[in-house]
C-alpha atoms as a PDB file:
ATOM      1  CA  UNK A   1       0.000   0.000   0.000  1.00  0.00           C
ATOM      2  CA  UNK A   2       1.284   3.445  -1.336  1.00  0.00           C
ATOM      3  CA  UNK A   3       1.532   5.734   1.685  1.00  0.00           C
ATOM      4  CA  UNK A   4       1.971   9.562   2.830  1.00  0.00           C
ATOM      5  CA  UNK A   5       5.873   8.547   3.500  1.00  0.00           C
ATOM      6  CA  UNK A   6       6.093   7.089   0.214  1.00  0.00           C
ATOM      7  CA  UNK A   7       4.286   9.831  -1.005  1.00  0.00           C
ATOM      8  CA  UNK A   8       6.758  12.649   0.709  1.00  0.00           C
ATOM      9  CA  UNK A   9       9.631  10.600  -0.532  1.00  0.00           C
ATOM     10  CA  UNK A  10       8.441  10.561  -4.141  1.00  0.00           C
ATOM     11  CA  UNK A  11       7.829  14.193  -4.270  1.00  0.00           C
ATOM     12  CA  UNK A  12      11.313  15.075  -2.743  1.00  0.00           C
ATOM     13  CA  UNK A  13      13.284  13.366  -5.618  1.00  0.00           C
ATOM     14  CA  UNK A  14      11.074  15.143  -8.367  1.00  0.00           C
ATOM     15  CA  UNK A  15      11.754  18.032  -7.634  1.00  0.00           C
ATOM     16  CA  UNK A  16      15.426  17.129  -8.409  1.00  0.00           C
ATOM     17  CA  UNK A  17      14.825  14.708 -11.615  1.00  0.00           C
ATOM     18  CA  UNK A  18      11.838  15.289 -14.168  1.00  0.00           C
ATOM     19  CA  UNK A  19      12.138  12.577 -15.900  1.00  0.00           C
ATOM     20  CA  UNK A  20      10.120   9.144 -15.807  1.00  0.00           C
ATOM     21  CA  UNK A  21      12.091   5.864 -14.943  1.00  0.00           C
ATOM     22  CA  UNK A  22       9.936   2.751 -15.979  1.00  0.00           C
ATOM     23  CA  UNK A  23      13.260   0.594 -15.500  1.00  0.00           C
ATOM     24  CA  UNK A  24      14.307  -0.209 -12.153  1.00  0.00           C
ATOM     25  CA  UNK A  25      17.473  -1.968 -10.423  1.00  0.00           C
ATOM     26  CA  UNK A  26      18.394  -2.753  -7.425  1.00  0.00           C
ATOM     27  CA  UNK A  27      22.086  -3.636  -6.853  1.00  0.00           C
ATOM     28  CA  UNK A  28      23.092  -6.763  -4.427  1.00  0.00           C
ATOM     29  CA  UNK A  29      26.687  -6.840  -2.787  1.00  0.00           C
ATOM     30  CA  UNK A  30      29.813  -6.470  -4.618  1.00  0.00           C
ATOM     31  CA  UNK A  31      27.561  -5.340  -7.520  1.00  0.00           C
ATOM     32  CA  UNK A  32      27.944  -1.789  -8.081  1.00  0.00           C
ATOM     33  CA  UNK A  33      29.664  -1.551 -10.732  1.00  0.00           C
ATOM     34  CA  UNK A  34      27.201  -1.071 -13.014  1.00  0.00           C
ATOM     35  CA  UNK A  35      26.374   2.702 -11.995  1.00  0.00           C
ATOM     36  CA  UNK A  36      29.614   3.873 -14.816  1.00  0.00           C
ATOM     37  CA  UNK A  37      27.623   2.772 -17.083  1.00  0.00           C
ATOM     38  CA  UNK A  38      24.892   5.110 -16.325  1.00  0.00           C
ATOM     39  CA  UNK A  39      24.835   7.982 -18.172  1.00  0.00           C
ATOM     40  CA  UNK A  40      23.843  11.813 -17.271  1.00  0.00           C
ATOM     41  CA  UNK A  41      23.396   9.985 -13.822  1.00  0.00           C
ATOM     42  CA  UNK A  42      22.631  12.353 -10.872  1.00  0.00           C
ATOM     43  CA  UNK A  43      22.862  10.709  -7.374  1.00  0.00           C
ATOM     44  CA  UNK A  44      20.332  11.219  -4.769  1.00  0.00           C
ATOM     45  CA  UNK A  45      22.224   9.852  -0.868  1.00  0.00           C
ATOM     46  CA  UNK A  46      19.328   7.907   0.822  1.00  0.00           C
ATOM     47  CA  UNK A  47      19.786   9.824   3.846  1.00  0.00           C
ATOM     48  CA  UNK A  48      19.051  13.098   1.636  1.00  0.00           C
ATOM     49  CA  UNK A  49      15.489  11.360   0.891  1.00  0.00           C
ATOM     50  CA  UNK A  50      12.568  11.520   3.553  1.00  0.00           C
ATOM     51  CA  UNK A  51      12.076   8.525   5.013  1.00  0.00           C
ATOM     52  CA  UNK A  52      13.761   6.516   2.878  1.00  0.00           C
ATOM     53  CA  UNK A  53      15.687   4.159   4.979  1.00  0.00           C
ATOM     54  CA  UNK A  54      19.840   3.929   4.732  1.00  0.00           C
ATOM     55  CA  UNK A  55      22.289   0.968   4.339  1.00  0.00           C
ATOM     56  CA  UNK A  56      24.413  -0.097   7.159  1.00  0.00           C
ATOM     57  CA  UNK A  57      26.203  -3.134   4.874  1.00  0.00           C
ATOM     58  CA  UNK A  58      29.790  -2.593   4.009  1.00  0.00           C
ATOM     59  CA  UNK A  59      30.173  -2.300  -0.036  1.00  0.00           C
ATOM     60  CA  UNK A  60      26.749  -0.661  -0.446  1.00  0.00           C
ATOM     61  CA  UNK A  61      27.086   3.082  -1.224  1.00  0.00           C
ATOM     62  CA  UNK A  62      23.497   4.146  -0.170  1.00  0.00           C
ATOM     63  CA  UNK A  63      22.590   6.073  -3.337  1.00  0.00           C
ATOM     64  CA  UNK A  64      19.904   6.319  -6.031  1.00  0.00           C
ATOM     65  CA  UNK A  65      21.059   6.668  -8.873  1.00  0.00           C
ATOM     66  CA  UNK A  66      18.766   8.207 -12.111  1.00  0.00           C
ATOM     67  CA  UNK A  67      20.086   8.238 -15.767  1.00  0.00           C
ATOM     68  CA  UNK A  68      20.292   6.708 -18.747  1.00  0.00           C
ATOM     69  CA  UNK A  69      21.112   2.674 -19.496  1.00  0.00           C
ATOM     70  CA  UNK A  70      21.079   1.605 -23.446  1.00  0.00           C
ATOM     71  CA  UNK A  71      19.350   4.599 -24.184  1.00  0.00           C
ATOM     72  CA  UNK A  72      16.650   3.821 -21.470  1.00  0.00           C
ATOM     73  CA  UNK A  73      15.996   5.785 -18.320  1.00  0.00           C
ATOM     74  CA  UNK A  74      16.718   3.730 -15.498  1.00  0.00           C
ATOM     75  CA  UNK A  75      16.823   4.295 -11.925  1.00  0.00           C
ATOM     76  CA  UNK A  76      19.271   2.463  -9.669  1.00  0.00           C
ATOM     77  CA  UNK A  77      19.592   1.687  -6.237  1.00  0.00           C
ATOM     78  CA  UNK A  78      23.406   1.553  -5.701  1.00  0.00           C
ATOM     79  CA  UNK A  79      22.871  -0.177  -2.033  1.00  0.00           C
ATOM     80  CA  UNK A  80      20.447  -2.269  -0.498  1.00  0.00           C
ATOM     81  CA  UNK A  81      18.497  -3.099   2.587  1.00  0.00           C
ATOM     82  CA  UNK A  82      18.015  -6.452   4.426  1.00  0.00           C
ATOM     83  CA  UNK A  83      15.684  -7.830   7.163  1.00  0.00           C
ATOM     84  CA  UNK A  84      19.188  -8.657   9.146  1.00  0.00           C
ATOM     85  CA  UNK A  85      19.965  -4.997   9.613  1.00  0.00           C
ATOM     86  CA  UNK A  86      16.801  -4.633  11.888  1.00  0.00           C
ATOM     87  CA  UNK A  87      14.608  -3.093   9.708  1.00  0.00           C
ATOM     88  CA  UNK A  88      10.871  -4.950   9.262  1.00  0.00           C
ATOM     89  CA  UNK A  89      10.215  -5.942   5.754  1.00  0.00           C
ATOM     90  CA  UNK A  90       7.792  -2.656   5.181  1.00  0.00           C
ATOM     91  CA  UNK A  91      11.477  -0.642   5.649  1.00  0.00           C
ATOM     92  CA  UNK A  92      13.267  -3.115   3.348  1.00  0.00           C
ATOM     93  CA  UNK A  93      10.618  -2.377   0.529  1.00  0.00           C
ATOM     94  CA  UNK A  94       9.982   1.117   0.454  1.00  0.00           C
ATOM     95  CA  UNK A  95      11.968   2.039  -1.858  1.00  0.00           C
ATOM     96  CA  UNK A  96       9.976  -0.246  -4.116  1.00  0.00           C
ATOM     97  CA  UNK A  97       6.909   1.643  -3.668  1.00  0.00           C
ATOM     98  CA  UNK A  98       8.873   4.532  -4.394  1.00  0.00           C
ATOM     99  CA  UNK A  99      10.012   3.483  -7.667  1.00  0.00           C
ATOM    100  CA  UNK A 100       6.060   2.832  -8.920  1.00  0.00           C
ATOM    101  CA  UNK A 101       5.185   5.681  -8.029  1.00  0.00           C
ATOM    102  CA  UNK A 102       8.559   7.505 -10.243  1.00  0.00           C
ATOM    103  CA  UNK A 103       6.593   4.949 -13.105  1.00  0.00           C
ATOM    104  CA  UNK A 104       8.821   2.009 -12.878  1.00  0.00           C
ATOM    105  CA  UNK A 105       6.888  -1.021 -14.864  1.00  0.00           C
ATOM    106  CA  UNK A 106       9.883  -3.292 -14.984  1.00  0.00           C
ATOM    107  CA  UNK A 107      12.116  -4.159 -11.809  1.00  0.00           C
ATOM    108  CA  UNK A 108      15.699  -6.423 -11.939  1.00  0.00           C
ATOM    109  CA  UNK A 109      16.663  -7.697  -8.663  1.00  0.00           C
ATOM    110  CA  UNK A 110      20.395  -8.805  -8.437  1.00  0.00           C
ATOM    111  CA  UNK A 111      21.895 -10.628  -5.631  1.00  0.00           C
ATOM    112  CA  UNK A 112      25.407 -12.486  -4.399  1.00  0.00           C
ATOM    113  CA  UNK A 113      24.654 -15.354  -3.300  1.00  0.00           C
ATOM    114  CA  UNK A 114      25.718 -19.270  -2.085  1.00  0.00           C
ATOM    115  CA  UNK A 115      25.377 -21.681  -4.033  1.00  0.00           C
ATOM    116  CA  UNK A 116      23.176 -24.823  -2.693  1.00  0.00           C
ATOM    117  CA  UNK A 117      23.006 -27.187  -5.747  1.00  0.00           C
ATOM    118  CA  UNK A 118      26.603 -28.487  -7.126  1.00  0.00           C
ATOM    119  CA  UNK A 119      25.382 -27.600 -11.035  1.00  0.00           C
ATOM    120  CA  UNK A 120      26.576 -24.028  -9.639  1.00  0.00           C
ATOM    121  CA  UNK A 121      29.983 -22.832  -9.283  1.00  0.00           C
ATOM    122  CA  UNK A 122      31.583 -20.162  -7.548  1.00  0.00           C
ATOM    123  CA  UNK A 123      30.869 -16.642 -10.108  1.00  0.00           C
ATOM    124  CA  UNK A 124      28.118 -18.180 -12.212  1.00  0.00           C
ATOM    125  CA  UNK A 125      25.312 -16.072 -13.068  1.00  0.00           C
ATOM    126  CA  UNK A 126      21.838 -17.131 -12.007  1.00  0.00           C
ATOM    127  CA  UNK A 127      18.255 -16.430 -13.374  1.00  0.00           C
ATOM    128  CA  UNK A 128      15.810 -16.891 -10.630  1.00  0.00           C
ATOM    129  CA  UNK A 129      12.865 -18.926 -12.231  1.00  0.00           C
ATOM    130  CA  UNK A 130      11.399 -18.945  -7.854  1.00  0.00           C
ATOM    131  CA  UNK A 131      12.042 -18.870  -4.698  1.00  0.00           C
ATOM    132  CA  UNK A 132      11.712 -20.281  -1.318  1.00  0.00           C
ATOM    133  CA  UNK A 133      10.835 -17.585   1.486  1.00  0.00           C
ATOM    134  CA  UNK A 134      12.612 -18.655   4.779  1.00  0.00           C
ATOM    135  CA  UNK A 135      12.115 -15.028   6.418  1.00  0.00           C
ATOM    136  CA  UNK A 136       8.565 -16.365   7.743  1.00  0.00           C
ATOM    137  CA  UNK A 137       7.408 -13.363   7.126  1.00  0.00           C
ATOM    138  CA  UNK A 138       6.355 -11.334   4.077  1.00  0.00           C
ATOM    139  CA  UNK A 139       5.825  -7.435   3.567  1.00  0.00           C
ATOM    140  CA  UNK A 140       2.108  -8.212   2.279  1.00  0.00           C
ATOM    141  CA  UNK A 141       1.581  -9.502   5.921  1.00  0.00           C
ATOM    142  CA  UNK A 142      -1.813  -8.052   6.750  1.00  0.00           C
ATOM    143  CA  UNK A 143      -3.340  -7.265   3.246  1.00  0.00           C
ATOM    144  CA  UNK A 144      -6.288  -8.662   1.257  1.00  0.00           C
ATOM    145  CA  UNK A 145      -4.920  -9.477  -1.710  1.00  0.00           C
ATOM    146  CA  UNK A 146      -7.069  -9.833  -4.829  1.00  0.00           C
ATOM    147  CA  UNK A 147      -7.463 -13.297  -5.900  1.00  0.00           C
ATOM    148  CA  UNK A 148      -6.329 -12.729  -9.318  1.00  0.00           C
ATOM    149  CA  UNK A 149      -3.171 -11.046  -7.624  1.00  0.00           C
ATOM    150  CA  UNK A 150      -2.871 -14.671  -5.641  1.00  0.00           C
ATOM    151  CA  UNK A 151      -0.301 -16.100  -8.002  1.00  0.00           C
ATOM    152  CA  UNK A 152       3.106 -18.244  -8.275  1.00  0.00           C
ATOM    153  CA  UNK A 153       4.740 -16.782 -10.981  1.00  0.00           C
ATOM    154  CA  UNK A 154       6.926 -13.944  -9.404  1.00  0.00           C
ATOM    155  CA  UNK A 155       9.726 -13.580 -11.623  1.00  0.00           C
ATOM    156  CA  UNK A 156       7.656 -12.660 -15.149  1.00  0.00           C
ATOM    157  CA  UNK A 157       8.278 -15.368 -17.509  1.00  0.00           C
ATOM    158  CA  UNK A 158       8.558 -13.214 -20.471  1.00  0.00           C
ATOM    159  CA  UNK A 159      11.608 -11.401 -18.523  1.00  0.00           C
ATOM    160  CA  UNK A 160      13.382 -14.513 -17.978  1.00  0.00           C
ATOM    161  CA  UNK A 161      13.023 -15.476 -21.564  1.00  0.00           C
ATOM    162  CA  UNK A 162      13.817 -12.347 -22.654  1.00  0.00           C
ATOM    163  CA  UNK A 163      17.136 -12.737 -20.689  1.00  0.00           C
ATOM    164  CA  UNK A 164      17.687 -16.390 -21.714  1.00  0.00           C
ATOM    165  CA  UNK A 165      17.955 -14.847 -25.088  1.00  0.00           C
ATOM    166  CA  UNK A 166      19.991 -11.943 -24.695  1.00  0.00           C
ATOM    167  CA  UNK A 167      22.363 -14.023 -22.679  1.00  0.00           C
ATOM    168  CA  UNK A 168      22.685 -16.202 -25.771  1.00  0.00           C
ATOM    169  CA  UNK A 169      22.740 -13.624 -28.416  1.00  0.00           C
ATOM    170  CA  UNK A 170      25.678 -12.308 -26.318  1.00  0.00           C
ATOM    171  CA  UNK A 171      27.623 -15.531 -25.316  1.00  0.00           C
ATOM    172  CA  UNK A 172      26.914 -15.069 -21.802  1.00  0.00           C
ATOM    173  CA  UNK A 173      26.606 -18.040 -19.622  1.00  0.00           C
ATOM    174  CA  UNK A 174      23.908 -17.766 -17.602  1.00  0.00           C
ATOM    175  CA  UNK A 175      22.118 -21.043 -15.644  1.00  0.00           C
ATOM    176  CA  UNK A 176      18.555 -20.994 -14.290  1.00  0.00           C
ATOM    177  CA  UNK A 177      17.287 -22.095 -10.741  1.00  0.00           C
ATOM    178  CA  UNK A 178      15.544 -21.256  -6.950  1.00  0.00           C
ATOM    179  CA  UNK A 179      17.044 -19.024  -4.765  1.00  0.00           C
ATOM    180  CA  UNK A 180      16.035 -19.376  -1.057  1.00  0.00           C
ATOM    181  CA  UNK A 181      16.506 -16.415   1.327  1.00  0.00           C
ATOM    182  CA  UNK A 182      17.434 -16.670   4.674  1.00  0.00           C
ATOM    183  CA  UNK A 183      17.029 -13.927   7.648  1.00  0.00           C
ATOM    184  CA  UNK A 184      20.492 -13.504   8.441  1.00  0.00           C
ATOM    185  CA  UNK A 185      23.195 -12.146   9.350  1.00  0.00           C
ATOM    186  CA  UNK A 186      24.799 -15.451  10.522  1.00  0.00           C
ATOM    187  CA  UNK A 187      25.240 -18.025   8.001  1.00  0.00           C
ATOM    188  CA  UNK A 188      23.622 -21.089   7.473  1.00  0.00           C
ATOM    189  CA  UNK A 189      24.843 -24.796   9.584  1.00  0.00           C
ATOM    190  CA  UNK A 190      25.736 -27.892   7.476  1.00  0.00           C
ATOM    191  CA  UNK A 191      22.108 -29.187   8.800  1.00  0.00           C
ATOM    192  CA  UNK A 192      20.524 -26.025   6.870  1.00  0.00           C
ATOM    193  CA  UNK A 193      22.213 -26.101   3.866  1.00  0.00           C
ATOM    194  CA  UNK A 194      20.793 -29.991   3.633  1.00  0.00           C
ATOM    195  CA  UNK A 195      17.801 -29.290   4.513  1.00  0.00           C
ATOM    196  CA  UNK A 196      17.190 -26.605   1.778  1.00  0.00           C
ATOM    197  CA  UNK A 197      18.705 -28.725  -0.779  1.00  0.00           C
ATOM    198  CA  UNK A 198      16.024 -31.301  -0.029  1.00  0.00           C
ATOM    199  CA  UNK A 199      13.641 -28.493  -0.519  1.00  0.00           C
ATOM    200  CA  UNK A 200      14.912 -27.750  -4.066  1.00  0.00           C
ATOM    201  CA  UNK A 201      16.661 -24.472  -3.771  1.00  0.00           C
ATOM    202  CA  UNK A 202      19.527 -23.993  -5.187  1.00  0.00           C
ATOM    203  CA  UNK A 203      21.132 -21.134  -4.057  1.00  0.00           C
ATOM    204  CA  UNK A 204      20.742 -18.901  -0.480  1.00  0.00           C
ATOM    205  CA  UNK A 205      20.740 -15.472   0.813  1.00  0.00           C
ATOM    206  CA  UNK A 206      19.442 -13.086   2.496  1.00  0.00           C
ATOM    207  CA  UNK A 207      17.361 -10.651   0.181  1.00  0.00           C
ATOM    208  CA  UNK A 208      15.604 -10.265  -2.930  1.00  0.00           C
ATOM    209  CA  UNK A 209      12.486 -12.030  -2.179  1.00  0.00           C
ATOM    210  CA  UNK A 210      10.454  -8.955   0.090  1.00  0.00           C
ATOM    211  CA  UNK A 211      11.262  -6.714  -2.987  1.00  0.00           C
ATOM    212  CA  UNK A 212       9.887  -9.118  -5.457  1.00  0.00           C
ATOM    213  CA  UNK A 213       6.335  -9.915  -2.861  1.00  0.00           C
ATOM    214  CA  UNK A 214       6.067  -5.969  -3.396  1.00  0.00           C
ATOM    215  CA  UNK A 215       6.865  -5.435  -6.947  1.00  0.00           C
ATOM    216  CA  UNK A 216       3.940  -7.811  -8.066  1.00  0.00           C
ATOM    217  CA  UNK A 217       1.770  -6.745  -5.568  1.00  0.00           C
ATOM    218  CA  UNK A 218       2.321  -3.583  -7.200  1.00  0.00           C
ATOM    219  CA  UNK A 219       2.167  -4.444 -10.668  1.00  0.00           C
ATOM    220  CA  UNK A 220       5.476  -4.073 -11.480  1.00  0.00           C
ATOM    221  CA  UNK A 221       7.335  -6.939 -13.324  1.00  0.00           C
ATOM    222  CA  UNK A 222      10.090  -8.536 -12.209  1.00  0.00           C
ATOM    223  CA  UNK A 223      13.703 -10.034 -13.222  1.00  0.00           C
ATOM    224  CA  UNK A 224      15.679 -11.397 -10.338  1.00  0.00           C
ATOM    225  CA  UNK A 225      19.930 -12.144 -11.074  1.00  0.00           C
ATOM    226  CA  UNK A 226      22.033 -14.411  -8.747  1.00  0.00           C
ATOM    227  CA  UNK A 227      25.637 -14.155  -8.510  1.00  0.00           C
ATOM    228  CA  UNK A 228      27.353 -16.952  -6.986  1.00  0.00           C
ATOM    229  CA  UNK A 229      30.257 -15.784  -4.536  1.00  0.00           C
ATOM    230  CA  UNK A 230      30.321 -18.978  -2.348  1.00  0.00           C
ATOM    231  CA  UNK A 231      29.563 -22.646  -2.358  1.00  0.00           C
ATOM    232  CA  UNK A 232      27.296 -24.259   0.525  1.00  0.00           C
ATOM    233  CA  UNK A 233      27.736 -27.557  -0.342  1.00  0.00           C
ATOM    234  CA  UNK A 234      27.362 -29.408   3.534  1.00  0.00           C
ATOM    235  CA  UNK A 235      30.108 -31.721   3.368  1.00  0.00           C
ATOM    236  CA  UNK A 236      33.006 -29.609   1.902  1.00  0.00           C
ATOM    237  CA  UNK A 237      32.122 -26.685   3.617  1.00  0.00           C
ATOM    238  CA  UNK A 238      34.594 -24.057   4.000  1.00  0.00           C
ATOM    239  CA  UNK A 239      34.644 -20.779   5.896  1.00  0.00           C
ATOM    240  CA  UNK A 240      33.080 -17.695   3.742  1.00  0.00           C
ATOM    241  CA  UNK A 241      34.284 -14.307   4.284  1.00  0.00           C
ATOM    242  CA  UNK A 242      33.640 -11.147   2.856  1.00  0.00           C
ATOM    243  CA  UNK A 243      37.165 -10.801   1.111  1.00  0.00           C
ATOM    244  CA  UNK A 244      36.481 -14.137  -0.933  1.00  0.00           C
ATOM    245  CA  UNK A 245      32.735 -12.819  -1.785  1.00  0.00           C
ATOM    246  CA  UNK A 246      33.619  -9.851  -3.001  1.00  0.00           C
ATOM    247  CA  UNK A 247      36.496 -11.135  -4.788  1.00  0.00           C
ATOM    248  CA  UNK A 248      33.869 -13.858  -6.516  1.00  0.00           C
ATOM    249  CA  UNK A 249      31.626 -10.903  -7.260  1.00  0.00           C
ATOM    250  CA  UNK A 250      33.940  -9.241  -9.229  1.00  0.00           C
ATOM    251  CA  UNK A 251      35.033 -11.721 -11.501  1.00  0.00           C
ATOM    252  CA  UNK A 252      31.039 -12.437 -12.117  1.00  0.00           C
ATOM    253  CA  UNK A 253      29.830  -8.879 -12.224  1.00  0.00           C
ATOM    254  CA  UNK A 254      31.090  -8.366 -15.995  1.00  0.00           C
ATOM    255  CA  UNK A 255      28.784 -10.894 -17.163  1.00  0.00           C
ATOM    256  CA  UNK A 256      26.027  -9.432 -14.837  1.00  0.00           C
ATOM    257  CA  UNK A 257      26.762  -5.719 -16.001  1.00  0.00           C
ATOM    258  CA  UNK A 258      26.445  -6.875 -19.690  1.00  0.00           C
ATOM    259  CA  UNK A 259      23.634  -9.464 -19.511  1.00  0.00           C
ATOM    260  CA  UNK A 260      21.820  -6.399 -17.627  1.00  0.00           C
ATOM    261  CA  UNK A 261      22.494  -3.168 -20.608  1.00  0.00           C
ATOM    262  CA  UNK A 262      21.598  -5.606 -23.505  1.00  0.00           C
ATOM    263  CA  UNK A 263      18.680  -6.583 -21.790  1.00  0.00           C
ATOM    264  CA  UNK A 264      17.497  -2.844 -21.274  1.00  0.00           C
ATOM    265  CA  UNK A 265      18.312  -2.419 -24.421  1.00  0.00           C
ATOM    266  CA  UNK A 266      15.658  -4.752 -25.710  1.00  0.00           C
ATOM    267  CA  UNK A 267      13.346  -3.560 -22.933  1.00  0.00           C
END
């Protein structure tokens, strides 16, 4: 539900950009390196925006970024926010609401991730076809949704073909699958990590899914990117630290960064 906050928020940032943005991203960890491709981009610092909430997370800048991608106007979160950092899932998705109200139609979600399911391997690049919500929670918490809003299909299947093919068209490797997401901040036991492989997710973390709940309750259609930057596989389990993740992140976010402009492109 669009509110006064949202509202406030919405009206601060246009009276600094004109324009309308129907494309919106939001950029996981390690991933920001896709804003120098922006052009004409003018930065907005979430704490500069009313109400909008601010990033806490090391390697997220805490901007919004509006310009142009491939010719398209685009408006980029350079920094995201997670359930972990204490805020409730209506603070993690505001600026969601924020973006359909600045005319965003189409939303990609990207995220670094683990990997669950050994077809992965560390720096893939992952199109989320579902996902498994282990928040036990959800920002719609509450609501009445219309029945013909009561649906499965999250991540819009024309988007994820559309992807498929520009990944082709562009020799990109890219690999389909479910992404489970977690609360956080600690990481998951051995005993986790098998237990969400037996219930057919193949990768874990610890976002993504609230903004996705929103973006279709919303009407807004979704893409949602994984980037593998560790492996959870239970019985060769190794210690993950941030150093390693972000070092796996940047080796992936080349192919992320490119799958993402072509597909804009053909938006």
């Amino acid at each position: 539900m669009i509110t006064k906050n949202h509202k406030e928020a919405h009206n601060h940032i246009k009276k600094l950009v004109k324009d309308k943005y129907e494309i919106g991203i939001i950029l996981g960890t390690g991933l920001g390196g896709l804003v120098k491709y922006i052009e004409k981009a003018n930065a907005i610092d979430y704490k500069d925006i009313p109400h909008f909430p601010v990033s806490t997370v090391e390697s997220h800048t805490g901007k919004l970024i509006f310009g142009k991608l491939s010719g398209k106007n685009v408006v980029a979160m350079s920094g995201r926010f997670h359930f972990y950092e204490g805020y409730n899932h209506d603070r993690v998705t505001f600026p969601v609401y924020v973006m359909k109200l600045l005319g965003v139609k189409y939303l990609i979600v990207s995220n670094a991730c683990g990997a669950i399911s050994t077809k992965l391997e560390k720096a893939d690049l992952m199109i989320m076809n579902s996902h498994i919500n282990l928040h036990f929670s959800s920002p719609l918490h509450g609501r009445r949704n219309q029945p013909e809003k009561r649906t499965k299909y999250f991540y819009h299947k024309d988007l994820i073909d559309l992807a498929t093919k520009v990944a082709l068209k562009n020799h990109i490797n890219v690999k389909k699958g479910c992404y489970a997401s977690v609360q956080g901040p600690n990481l998951e036991t051995k005993a986790e990590y098998r237990l969400m492989q037996k219930l057919g997710a193949d990768t874990v973390g610890m976002s993504t899914i609230p903004e996705v709940l929103v973006a279709k309750e919303l009407g807004i259609n979704a893409l949602g990117l994984s980037i593998i930057t560790d492996l959870g596989f239970p019985d060769s389990l190794k210690v993950a630290e941030l150093s390693h993740i972000l070092a796996a992140a940047s080796i992936a976010e080349p192919k992320l960064v490119g799958l993402i402009k072509n597909l804009v492109s053909e938006l």
